[in-house]
C-alpha atoms as a PDB file:
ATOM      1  CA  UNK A   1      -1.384  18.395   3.860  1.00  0.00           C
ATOM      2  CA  UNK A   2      -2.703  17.402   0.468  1.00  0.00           C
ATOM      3  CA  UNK A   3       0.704  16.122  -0.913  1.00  0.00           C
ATOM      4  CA  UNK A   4       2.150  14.395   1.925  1.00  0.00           C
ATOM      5  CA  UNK A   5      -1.537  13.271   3.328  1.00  0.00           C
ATOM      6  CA  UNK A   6       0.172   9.780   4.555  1.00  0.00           C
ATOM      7  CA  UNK A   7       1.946  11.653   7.293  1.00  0.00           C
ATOM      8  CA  UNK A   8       0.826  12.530  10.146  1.00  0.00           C
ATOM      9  CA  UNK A   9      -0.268  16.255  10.812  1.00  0.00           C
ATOM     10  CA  UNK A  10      -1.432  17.410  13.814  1.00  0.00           C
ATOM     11  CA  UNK A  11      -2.315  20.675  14.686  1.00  0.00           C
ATOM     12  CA  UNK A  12      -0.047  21.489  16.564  1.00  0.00           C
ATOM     13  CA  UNK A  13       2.632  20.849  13.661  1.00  0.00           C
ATOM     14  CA  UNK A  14       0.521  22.587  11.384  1.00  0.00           C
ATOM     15  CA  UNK A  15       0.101  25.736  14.034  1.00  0.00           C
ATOM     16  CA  UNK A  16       3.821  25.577  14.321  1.00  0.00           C
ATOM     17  CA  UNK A  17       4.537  25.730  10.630  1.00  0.00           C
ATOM     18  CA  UNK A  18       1.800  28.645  10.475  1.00  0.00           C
ATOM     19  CA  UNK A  19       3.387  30.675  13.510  1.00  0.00           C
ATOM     20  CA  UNK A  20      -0.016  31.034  14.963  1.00  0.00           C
ATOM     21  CA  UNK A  21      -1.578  29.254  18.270  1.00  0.00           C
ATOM     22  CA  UNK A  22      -2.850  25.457  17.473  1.00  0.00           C
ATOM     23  CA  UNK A  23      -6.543  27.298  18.856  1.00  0.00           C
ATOM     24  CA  UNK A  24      -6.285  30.173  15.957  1.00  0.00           C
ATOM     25  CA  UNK A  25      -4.792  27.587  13.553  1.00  0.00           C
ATOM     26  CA  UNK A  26      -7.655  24.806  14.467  1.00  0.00           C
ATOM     27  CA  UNK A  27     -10.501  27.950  14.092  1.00  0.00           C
ATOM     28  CA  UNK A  28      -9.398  29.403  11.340  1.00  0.00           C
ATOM     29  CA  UNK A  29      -9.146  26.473   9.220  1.00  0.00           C
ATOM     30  CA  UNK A  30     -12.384  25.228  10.349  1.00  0.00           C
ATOM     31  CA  UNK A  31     -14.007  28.742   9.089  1.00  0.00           C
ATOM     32  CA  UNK A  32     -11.689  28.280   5.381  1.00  0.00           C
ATOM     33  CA  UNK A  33     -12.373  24.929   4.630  1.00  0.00           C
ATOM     34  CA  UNK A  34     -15.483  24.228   6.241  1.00  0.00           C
ATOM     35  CA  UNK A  35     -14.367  21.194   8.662  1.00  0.00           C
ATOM     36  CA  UNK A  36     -11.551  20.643  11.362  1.00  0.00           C
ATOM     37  CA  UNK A  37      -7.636  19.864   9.951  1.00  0.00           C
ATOM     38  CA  UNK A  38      -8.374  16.239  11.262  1.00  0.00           C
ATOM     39  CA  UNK A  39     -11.462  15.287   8.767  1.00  0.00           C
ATOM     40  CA  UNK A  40      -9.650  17.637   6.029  1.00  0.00           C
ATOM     41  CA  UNK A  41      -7.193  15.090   6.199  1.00  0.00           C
ATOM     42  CA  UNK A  42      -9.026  12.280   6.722  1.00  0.00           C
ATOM     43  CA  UNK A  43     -10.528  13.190   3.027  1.00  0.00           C
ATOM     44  CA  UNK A  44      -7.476  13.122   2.061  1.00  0.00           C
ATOM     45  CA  UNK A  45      -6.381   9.674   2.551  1.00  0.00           C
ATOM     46  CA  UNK A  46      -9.789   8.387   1.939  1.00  0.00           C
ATOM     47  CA  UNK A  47      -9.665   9.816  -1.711  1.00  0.00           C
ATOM     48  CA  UNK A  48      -6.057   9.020  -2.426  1.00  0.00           C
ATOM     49  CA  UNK A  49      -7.335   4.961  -1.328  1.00  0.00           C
ATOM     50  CA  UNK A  50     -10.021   5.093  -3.754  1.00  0.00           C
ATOM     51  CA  UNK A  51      -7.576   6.413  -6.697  1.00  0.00           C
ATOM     52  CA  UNK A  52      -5.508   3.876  -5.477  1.00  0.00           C
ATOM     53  CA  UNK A  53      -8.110   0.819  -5.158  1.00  0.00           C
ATOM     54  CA  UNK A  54      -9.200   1.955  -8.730  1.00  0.00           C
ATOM     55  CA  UNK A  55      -6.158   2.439 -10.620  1.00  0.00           C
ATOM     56  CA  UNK A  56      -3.670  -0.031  -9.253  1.00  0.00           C
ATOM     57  CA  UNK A  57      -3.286  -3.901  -8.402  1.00  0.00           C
ATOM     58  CA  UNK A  58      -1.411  -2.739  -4.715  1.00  0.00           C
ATOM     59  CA  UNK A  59      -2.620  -4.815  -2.032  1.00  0.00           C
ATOM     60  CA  UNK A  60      -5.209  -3.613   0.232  1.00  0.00           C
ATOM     61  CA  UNK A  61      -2.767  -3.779   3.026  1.00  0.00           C
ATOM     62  CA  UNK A  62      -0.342  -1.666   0.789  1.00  0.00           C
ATOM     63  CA  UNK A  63      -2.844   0.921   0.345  1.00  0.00           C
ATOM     64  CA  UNK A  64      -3.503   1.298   4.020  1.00  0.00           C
ATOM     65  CA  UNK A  65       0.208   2.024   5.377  1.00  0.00           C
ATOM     66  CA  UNK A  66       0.339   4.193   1.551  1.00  0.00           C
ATOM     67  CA  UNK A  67      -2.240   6.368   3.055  1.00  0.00           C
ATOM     68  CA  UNK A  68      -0.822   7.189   6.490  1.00  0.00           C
ATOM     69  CA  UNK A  69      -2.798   4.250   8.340  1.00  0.00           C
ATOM     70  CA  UNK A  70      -0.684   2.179  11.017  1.00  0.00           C
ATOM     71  CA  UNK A  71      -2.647  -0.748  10.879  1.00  0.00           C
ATOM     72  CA  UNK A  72      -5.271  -2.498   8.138  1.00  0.00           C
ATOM     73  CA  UNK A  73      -8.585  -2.764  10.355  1.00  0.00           C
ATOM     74  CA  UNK A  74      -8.575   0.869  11.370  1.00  0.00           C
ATOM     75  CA  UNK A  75      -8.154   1.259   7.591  1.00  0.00           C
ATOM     76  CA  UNK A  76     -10.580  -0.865   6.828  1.00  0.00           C
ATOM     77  CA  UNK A  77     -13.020   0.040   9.307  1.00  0.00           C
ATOM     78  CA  UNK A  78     -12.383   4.087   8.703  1.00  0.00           C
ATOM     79  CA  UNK A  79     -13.164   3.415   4.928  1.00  0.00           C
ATOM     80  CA  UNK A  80     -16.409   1.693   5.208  1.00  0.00           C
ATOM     81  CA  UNK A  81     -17.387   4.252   8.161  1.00  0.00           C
ATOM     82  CA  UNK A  82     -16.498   7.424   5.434  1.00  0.00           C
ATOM     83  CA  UNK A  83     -17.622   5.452   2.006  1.00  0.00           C
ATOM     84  CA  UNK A  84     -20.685   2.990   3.239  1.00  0.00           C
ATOM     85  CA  UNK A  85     -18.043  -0.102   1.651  1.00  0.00           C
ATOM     86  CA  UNK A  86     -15.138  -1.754   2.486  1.00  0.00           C
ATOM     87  CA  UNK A  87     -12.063  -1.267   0.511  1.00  0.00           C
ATOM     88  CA  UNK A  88     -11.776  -4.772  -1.512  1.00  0.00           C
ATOM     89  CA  UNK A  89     -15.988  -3.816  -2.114  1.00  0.00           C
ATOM     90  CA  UNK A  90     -15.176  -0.906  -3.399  1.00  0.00           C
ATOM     91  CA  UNK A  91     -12.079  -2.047  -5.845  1.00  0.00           C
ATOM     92  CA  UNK A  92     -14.750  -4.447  -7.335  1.00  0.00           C
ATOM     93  CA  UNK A  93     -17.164  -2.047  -8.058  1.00  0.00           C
ATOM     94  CA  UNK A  94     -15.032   0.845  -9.403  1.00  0.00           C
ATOM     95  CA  UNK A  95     -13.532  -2.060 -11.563  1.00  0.00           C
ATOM     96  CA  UNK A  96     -16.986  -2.967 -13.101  1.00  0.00           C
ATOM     97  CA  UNK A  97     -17.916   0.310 -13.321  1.00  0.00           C
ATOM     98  CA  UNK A  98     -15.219   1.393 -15.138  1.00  0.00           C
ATOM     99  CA  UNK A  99     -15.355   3.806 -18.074  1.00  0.00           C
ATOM    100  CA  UNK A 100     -13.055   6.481 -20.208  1.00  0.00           C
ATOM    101  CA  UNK A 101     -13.897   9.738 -18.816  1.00  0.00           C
ATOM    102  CA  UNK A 102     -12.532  11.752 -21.838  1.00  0.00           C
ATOM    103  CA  UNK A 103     -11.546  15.040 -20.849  1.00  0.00           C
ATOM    104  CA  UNK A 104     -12.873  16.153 -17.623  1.00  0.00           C
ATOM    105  CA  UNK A 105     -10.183  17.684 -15.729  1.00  0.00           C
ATOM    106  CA  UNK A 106      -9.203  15.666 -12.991  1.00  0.00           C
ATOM    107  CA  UNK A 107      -9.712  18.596 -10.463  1.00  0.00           C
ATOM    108  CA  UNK A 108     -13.198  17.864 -11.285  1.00  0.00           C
ATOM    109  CA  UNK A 109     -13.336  14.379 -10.702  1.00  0.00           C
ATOM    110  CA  UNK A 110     -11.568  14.482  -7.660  1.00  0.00           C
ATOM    111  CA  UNK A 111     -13.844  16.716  -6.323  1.00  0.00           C
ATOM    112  CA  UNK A 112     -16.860  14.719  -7.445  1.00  0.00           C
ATOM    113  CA  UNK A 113     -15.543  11.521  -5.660  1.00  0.00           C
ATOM    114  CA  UNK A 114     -14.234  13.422  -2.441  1.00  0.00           C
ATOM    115  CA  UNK A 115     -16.533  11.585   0.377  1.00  0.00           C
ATOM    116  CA  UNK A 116     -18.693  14.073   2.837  1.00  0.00           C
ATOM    117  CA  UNK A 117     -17.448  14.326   6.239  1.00  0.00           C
ATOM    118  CA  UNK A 118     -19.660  17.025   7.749  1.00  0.00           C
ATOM    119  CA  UNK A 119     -19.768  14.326  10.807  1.00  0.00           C
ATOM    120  CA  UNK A 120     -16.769  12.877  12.695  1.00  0.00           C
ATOM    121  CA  UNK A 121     -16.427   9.027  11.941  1.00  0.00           C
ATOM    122  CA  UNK A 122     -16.491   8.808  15.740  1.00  0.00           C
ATOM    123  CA  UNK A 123     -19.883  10.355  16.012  1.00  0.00           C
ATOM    124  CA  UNK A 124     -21.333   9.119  13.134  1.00  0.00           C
ATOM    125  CA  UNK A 125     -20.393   5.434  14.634  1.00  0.00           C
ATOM    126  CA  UNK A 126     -22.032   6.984  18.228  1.00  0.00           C
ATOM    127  CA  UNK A 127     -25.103   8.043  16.439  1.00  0.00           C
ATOM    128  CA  UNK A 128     -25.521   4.245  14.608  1.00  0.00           C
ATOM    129  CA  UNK A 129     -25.104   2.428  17.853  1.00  0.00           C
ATOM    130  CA  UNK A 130     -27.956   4.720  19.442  1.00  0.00           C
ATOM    131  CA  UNK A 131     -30.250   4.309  16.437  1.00  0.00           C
ATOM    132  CA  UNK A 132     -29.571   0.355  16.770  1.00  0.00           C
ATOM    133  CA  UNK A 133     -30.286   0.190  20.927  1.00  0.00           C
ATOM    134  CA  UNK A 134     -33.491   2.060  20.847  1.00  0.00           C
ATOM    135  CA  UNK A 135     -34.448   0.125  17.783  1.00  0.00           C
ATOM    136  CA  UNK A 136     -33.822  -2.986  19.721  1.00  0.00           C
ATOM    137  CA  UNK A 137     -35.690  -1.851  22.694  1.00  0.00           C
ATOM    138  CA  UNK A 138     -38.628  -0.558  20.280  1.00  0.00           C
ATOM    139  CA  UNK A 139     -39.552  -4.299  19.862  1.00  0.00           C
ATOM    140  CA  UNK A 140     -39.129  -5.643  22.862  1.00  0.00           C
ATOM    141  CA  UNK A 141     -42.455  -6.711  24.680  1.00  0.00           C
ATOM    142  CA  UNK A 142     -42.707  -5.518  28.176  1.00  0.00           C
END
């Protein structure tokens, strides 16, 4: 999964690759790496768009179908869900904040930069939309 992260790997491919069930593969990755193959991947991509925002001039658009997205607004919209920014955003400020690193190993940095997803971007976006309706109804004068 982490060198070809632009395809698509679901578990049922990766079960069948592991000769195990897709319910022992899904479980026992979960309990090795700490979150489901899906948001392992997810990672994935996300971090290999960042290198990729940061150290190239590749269209956004590029970047997207590069990193195993069909299509540039669920791209766009997964990014800013994952990093809090959208991906041009982002670009910009890696760009300005740009500075020699010297010799850290880039195992290291990776692993500094690799975004959290202890949440799934579906429930994080479920959560958001609760917090904004009972926000909304907080104010409202009855």
């Amino acid at each position: 999964m982490d060198a070809a992260s632009h395809e698509d790997w679901p578990v049922q491919r990766l079960a069948r690759v592991s000769g195990v069930s897709e319910a022992h593969f899904a479980r026992s990755f979960k309990e090795a790496f700490g979150v489901p193959p899906h948001r392992y991947l997810l990672t994935r991509r996300i971090e290999r768009a960042v290198a990729l925002l940061r150290d190239t001039e590749l269209p956004i658009t590029d970047i997207a179908f590069r990193t195993g997205w069909n299509s540039l607004g669920t791209f766009g919209r997964t990014f800013h869900d994952v990093t809090g920014e959208a991906p041009g955003a982002r670009r910009a400020r890696e760009r300005t904040a740009a500075q020699p690193l010297g010799q850290v190993p880039a195992c290291h940095l990776a692993a500094a930069h690799r975004p959290a997803l202890t949440t799934a971007v579906s429930e994080k976006r479920r959560r958001e939309a609760a917090d904004s309706i009972l926000a909304s109804t907080a104010t409202e004068v009855p």
